[in-house]
N, C-alpha and C. Protein backbone atom coordinates (compact mmCIF):
# COMPACT_ATOMS: atom_id res chain seq x y z
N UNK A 1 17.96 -28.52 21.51
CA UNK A 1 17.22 -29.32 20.53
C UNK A 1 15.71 -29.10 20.62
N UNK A 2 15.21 -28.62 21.56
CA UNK A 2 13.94 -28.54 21.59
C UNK A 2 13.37 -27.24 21.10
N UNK A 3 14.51 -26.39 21.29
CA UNK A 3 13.98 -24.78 20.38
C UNK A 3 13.88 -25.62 18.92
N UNK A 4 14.36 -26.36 18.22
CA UNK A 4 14.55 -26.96 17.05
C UNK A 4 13.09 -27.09 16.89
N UNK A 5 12.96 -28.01 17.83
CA UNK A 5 11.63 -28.94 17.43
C UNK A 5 9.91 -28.13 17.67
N UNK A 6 10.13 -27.48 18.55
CA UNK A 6 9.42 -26.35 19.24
C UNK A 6 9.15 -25.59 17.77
N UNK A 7 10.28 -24.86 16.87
CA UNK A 7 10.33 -23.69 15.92
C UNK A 7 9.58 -25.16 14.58
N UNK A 8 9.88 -25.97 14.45
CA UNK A 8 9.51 -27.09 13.44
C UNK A 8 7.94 -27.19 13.44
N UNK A 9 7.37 -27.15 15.25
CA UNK A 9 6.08 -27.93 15.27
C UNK A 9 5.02 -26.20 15.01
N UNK A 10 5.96 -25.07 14.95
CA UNK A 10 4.89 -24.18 14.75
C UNK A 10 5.02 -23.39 13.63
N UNK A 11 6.20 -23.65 12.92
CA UNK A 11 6.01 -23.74 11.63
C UNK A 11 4.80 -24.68 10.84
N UNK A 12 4.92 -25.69 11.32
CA UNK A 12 3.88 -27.09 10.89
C UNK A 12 2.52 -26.53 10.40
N UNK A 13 2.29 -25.95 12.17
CA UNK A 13 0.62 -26.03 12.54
C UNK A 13 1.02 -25.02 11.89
N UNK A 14 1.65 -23.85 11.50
CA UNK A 14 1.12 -22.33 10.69
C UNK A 14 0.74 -22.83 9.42
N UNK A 15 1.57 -23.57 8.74
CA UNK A 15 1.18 -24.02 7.49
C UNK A 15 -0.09 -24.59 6.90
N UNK A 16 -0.58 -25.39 8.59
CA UNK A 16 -1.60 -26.53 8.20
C UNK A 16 -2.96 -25.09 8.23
N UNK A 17 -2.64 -24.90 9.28
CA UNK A 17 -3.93 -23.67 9.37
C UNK A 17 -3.81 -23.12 7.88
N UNK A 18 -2.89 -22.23 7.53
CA UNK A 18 -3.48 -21.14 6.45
C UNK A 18 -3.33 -22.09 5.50
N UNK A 19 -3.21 -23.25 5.19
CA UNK A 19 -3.17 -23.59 3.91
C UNK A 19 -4.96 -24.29 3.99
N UNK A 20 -5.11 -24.92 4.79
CA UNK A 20 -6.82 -25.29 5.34
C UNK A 20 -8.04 -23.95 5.48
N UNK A 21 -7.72 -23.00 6.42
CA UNK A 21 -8.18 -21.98 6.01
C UNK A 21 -8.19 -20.95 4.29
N UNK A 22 -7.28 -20.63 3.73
CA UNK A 22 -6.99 -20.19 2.47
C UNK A 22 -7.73 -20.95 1.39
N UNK A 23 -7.75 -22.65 1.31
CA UNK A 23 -8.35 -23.31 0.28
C UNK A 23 -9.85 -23.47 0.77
N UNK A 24 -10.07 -23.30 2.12
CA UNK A 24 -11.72 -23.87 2.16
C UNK A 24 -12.39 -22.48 1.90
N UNK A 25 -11.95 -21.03 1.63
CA UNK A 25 -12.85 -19.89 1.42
C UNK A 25 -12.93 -20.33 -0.25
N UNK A 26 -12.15 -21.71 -1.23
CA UNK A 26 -12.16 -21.59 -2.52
C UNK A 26 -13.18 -22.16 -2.44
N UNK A 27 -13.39 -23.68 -1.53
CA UNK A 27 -14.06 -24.71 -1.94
C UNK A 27 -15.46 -23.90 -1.27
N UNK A 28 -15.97 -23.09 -0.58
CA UNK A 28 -17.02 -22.61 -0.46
C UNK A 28 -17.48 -21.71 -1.45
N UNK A 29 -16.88 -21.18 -2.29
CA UNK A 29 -17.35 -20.04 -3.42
C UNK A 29 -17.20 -21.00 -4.63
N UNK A 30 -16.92 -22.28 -4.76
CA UNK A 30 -16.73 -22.90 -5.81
C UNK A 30 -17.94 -23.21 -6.67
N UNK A 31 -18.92 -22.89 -6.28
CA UNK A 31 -20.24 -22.82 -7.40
C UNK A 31 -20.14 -21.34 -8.38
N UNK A 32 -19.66 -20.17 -7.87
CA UNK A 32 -19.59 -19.20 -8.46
C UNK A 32 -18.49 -18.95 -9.53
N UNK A 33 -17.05 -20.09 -8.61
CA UNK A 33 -16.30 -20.20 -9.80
C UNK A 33 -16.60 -20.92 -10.59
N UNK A 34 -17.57 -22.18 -10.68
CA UNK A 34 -17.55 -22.75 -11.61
C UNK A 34 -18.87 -21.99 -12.82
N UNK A 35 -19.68 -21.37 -12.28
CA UNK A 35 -20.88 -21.00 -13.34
C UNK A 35 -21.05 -19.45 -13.49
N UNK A 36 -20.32 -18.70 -12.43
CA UNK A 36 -20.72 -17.15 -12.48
C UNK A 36 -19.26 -16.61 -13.22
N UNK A 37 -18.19 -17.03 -12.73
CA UNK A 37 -16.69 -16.42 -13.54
C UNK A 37 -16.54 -16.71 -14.57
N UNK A 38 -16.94 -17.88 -14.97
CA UNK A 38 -16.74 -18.30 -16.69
C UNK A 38 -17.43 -17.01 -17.71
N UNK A 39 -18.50 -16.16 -17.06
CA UNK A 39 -19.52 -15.77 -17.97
C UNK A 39 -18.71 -14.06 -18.10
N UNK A 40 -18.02 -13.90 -17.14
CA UNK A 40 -17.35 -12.45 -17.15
C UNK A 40 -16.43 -12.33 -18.22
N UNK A 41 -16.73 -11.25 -18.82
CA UNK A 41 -15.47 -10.41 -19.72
C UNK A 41 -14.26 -10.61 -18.83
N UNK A 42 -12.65 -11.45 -19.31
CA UNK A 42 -11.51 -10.83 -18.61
C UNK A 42 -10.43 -9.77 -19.34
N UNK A 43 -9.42 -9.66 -19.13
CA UNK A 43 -8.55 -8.61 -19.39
C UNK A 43 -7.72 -9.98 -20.05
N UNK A 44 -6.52 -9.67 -21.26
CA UNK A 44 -5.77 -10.19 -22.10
C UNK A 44 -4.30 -11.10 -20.82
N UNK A 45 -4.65 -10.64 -20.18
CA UNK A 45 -3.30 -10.78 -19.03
C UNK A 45 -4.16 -11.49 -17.83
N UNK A 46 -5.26 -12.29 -17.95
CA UNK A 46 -5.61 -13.35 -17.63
C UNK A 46 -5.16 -14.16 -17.13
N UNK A 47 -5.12 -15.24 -16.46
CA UNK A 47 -4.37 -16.52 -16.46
C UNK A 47 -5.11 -17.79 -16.57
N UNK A 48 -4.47 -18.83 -17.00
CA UNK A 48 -5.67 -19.85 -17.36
C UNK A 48 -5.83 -20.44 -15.67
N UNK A 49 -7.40 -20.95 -15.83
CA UNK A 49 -7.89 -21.58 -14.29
C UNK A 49 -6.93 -21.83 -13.82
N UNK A 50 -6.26 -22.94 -14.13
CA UNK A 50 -5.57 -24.24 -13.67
C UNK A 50 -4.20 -23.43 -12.20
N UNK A 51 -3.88 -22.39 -12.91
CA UNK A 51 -2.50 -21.46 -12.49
C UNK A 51 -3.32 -20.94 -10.71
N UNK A 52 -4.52 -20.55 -10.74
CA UNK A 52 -5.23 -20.41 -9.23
C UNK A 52 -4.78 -20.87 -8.11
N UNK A 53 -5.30 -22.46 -8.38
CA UNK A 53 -5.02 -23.00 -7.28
C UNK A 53 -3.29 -23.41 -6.51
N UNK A 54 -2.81 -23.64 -7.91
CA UNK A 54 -1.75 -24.25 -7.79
C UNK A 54 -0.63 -22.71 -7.63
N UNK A 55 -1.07 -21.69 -7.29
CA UNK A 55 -0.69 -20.27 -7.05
C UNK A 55 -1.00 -20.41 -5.62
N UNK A 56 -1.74 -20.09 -5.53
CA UNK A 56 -2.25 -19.82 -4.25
C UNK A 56 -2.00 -21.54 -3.03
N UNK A 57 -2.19 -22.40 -3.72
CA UNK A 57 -0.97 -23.41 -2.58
C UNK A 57 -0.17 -22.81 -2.26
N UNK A 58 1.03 -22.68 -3.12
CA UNK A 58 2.51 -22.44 -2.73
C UNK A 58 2.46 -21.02 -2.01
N UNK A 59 1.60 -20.49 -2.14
CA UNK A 59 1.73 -18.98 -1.73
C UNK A 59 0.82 -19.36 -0.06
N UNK A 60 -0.15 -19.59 0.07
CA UNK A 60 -0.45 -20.31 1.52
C UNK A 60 0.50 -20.99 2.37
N UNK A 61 1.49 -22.03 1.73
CA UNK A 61 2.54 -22.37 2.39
C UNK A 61 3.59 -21.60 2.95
N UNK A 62 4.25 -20.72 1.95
CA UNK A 62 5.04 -19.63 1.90
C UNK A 62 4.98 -18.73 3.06
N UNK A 63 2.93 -18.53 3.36
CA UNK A 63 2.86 -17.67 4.22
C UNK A 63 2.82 -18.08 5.34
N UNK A 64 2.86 -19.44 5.73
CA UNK A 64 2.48 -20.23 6.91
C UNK A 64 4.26 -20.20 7.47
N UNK A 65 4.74 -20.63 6.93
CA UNK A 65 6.12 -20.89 6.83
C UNK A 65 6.27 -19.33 7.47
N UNK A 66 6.07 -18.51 7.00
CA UNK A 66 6.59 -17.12 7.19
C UNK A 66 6.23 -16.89 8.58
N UNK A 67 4.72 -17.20 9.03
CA UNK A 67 4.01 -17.02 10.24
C UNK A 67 4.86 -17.94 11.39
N UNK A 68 5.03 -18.98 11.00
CA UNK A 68 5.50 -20.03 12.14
C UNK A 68 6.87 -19.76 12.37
N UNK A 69 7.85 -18.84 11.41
CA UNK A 69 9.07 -18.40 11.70
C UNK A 69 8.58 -17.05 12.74
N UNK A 70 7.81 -16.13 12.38
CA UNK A 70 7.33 -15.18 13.48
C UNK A 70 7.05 -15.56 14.92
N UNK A 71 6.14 -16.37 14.58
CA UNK A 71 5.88 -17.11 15.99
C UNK A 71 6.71 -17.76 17.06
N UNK A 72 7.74 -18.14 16.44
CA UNK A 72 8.85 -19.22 16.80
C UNK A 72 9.84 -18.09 17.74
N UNK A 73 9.31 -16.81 17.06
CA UNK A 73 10.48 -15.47 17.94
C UNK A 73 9.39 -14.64 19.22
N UNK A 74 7.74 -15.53 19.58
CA UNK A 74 7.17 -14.41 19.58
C UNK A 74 7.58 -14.01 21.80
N UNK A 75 8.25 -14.91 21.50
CA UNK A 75 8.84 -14.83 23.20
C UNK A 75 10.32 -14.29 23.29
N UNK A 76 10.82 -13.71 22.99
CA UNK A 76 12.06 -13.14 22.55
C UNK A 76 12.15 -11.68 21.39
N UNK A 77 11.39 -11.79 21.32
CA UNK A 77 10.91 -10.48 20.32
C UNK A 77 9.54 -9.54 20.36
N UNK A 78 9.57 -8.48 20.73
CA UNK A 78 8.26 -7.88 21.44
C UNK A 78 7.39 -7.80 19.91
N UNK A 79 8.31 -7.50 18.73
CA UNK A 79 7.92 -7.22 17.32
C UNK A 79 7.34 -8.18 16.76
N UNK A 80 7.37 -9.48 17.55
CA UNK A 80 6.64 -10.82 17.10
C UNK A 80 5.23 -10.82 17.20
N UNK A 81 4.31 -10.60 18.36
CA UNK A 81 2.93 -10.40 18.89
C UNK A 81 2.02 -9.46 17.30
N UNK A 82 2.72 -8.25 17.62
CA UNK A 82 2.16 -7.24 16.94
C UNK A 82 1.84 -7.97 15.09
N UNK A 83 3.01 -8.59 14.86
CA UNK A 83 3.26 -8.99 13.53
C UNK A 83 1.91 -10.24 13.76
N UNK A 84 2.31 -10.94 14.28
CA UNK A 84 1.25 -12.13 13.90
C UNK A 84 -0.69 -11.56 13.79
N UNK A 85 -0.66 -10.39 15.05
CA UNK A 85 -1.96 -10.14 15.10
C UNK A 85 -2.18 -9.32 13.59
N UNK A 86 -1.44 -8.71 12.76
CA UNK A 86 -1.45 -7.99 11.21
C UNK A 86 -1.94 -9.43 10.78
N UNK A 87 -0.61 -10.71 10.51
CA UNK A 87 -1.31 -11.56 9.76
C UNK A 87 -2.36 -12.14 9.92
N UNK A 88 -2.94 -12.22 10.87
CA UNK A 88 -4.38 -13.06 11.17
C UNK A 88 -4.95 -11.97 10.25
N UNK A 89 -5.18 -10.45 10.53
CA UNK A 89 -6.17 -9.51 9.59
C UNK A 89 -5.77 -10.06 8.30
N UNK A 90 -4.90 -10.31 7.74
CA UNK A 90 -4.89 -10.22 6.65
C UNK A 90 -4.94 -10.95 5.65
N UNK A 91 -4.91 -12.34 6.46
CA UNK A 91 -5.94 -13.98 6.62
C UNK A 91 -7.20 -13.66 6.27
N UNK A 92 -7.61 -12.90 7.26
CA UNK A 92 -9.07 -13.00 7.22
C UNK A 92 -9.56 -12.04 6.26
N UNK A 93 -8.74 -10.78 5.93
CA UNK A 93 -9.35 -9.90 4.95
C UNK A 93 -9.63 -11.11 3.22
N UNK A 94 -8.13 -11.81 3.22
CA UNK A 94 -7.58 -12.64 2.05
C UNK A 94 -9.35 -13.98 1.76
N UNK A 95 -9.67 -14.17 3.08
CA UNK A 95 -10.45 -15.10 2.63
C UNK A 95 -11.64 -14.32 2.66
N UNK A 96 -12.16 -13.03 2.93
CA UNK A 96 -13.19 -12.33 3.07
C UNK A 96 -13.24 -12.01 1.41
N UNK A 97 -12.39 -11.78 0.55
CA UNK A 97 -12.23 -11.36 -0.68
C UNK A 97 -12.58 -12.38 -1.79
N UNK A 98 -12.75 -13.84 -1.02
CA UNK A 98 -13.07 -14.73 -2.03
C UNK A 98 -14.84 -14.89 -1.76
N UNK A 99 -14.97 -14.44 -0.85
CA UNK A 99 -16.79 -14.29 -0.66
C UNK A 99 -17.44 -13.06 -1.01
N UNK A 100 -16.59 -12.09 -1.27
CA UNK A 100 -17.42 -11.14 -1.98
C UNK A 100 -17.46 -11.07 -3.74
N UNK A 101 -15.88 -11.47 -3.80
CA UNK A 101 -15.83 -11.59 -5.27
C UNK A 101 -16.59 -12.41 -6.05
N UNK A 102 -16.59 -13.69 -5.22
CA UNK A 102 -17.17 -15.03 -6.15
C UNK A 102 -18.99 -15.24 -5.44
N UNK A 103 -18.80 -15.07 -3.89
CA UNK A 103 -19.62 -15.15 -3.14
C UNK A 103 -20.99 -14.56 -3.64
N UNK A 104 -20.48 -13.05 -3.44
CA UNK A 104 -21.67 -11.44 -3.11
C UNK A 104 -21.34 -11.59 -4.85
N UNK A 105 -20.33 -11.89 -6.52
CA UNK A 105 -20.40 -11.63 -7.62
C UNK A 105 -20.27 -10.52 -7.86
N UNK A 106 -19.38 -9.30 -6.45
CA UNK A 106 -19.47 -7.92 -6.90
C UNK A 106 -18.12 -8.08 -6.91
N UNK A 107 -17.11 -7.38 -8.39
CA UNK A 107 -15.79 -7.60 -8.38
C UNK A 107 -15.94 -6.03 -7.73
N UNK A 108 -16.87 -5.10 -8.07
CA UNK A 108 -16.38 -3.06 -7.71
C UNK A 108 -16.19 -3.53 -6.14
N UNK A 109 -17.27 -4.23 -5.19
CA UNK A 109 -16.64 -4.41 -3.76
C UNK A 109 -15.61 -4.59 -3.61
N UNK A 110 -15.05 -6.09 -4.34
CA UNK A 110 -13.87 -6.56 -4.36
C UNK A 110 -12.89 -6.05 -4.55
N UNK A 111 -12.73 -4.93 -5.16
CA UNK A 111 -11.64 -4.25 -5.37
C UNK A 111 -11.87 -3.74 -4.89
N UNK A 112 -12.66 -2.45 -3.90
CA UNK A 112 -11.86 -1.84 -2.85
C UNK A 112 -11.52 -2.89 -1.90
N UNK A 113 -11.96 -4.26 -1.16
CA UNK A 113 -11.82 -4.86 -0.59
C UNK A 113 -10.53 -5.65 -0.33
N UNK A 114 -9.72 -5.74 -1.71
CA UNK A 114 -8.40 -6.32 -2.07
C UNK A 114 -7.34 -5.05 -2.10
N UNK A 115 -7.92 -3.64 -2.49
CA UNK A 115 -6.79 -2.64 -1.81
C UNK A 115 -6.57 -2.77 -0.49
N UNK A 116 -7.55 -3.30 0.24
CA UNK A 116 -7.43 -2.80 1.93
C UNK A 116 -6.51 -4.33 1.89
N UNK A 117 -7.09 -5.34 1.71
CA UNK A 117 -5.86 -5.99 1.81
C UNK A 117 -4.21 -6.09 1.44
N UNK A 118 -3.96 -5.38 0.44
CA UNK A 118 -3.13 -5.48 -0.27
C UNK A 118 -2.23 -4.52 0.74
N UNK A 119 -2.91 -3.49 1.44
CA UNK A 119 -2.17 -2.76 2.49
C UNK A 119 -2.31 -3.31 3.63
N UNK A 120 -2.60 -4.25 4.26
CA UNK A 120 -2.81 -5.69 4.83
C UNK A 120 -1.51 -6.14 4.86
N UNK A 121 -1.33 -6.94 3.25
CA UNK A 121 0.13 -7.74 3.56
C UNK A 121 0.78 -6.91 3.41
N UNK A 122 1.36 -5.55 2.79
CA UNK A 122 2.42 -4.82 3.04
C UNK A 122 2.88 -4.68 4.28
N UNK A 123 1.52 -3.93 5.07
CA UNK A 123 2.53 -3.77 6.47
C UNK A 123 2.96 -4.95 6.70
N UNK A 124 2.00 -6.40 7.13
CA UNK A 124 2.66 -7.74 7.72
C UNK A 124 3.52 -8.34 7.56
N UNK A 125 4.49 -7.92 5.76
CA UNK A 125 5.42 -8.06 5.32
C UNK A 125 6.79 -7.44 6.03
N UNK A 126 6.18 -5.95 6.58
CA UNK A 126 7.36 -5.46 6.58
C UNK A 126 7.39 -5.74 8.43
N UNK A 127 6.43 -5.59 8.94
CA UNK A 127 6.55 -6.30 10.83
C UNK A 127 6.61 -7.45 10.65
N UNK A 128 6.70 -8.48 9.84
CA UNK A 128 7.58 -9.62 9.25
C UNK A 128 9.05 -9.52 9.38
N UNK A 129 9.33 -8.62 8.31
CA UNK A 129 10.87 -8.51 7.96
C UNK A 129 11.58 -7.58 9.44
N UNK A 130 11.03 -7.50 10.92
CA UNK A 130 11.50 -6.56 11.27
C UNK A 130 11.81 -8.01 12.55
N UNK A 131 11.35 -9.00 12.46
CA UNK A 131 11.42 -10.04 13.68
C UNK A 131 12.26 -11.01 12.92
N UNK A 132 12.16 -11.21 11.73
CA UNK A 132 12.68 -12.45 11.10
C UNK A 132 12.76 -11.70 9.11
N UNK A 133 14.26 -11.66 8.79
CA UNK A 133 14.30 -11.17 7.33
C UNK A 133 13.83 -11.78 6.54
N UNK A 134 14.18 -14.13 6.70
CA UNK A 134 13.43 -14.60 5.64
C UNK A 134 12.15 -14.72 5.75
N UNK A 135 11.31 -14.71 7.18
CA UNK A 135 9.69 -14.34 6.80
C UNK A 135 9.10 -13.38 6.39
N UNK A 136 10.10 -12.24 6.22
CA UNK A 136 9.72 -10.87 5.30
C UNK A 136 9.89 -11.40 3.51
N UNK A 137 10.98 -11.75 3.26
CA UNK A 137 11.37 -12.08 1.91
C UNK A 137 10.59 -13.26 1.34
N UNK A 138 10.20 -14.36 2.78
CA UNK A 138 8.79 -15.05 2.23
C UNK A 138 7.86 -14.65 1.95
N UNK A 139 7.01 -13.60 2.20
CA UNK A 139 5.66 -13.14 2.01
C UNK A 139 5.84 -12.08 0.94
N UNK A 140 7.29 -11.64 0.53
CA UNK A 140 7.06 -10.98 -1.04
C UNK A 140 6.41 -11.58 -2.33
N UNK A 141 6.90 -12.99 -2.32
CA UNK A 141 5.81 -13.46 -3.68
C UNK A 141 4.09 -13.25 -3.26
N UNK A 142 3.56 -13.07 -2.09
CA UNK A 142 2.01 -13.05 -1.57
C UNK A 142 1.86 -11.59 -1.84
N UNK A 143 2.57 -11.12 -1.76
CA UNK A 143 2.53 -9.16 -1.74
C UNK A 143 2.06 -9.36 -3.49
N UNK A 144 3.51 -9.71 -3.99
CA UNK A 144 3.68 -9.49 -5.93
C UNK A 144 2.05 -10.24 -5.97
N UNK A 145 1.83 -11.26 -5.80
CA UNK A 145 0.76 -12.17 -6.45
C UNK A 145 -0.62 -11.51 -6.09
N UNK A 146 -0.79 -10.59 -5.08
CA UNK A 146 -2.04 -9.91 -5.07
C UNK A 146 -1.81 -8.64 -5.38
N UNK A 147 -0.48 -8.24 -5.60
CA UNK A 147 -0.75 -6.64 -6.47
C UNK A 147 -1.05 -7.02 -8.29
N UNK A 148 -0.95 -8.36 -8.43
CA UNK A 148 -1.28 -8.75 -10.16
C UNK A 148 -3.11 -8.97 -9.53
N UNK A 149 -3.12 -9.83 -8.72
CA UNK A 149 -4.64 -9.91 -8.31
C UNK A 149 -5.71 -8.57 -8.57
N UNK A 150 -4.91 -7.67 -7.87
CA UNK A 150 -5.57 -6.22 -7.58
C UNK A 150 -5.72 -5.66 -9.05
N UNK A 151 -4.91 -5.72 -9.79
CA UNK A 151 -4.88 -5.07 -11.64
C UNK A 151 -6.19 -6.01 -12.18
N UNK A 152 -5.93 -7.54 -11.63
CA UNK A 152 -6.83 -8.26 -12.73
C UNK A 152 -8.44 -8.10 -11.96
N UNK A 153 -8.43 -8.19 -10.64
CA UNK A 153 -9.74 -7.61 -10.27
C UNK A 153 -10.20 -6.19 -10.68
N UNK A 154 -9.41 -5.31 -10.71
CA UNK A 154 -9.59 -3.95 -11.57
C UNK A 154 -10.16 -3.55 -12.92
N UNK A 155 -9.71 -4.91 -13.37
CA UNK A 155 -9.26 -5.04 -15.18
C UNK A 155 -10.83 -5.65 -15.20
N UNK A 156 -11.48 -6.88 -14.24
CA UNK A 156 -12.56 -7.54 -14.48
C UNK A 156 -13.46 -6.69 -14.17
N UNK A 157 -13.80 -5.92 -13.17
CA UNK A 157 -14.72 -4.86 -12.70
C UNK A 157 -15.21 -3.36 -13.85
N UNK A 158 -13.92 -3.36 -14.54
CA UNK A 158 -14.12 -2.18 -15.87
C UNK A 158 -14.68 -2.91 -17.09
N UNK A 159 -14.30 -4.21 -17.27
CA UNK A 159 -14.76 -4.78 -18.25
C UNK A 159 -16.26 -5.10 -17.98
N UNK A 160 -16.46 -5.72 -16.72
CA UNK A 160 -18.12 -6.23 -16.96
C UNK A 160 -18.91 -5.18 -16.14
């Protein structure tokens, strides 16, 4: 019962972290979203504001969830260590991308900055899926949702 509770309480804290970390790189660039993004040309395949945040929750959870199932193996699985130290990079690349984009206002940085991530969560996805299958199959909607990221940062950088 205590592997139970043990695998529960670090699922928890994974969640609480990246979902606390993930939203406070928004609420710090949130002057840029509110007065510098409005003014950019976007691409037709847009999404309205509102879809952001409420994206990127469920997808922070998703990934926490994913992490705290890694973690939960990382004493029984040598493939556990390696995997978690990918997701921290790719934490930190994920919130590094909301300070250059909105931050620095350069989307051309940003997009090379969101390729390097985007090969970020691939690998962590797949040294994910190699300790635990559903924390691999969790972090596919985070993979899909920043390879649309990567087109629409692409799409904003050609336009303005």
């Amino acid at each position: 019962m205590s592997g139970i509770i043990t695998t529960i309480f670090k699922i928890l804290l994974s969640v609480i972290v990246t979902v606390v970390l993930g939203l406070s790189s928004g609420l710090v660039t949130r002057s840029s979203i509110n007065t510098w993004y409005p003014t950019l040309h976007k691409p037709w395949f847009n999404p309205p504001n509102w879809l952001f945040p409420v994206a990127w929750t469920i997808l922070y959870i998703l990934m926490g969830i994913a992490a705290g199932l890694v973690w939960s193996d990382i004493h029984t699985d040598p493939e556990a260590k390696p995997a978690l130290k990918f997701y921290i990079a790719q934490l930190v690349l994920n919130m590094l991308w909301s300070f250059i984009f909105f931050g620095c206002q350069s989307p051309g940085l940003a997009l090379s900055e969101i390729i390097t991530l985007w090969i970020a969560i691939y690998i962590t996805r797949h040294q994910f899926q190699q300790v635990s299958g559903l924390a691999g199959l969790l972090f596919l909607p985070y993979l899909l949702w920043v390879s649309y990221a990567l087109l629409l940062n692409a799409a904003i950088w050609w336009l303005n």
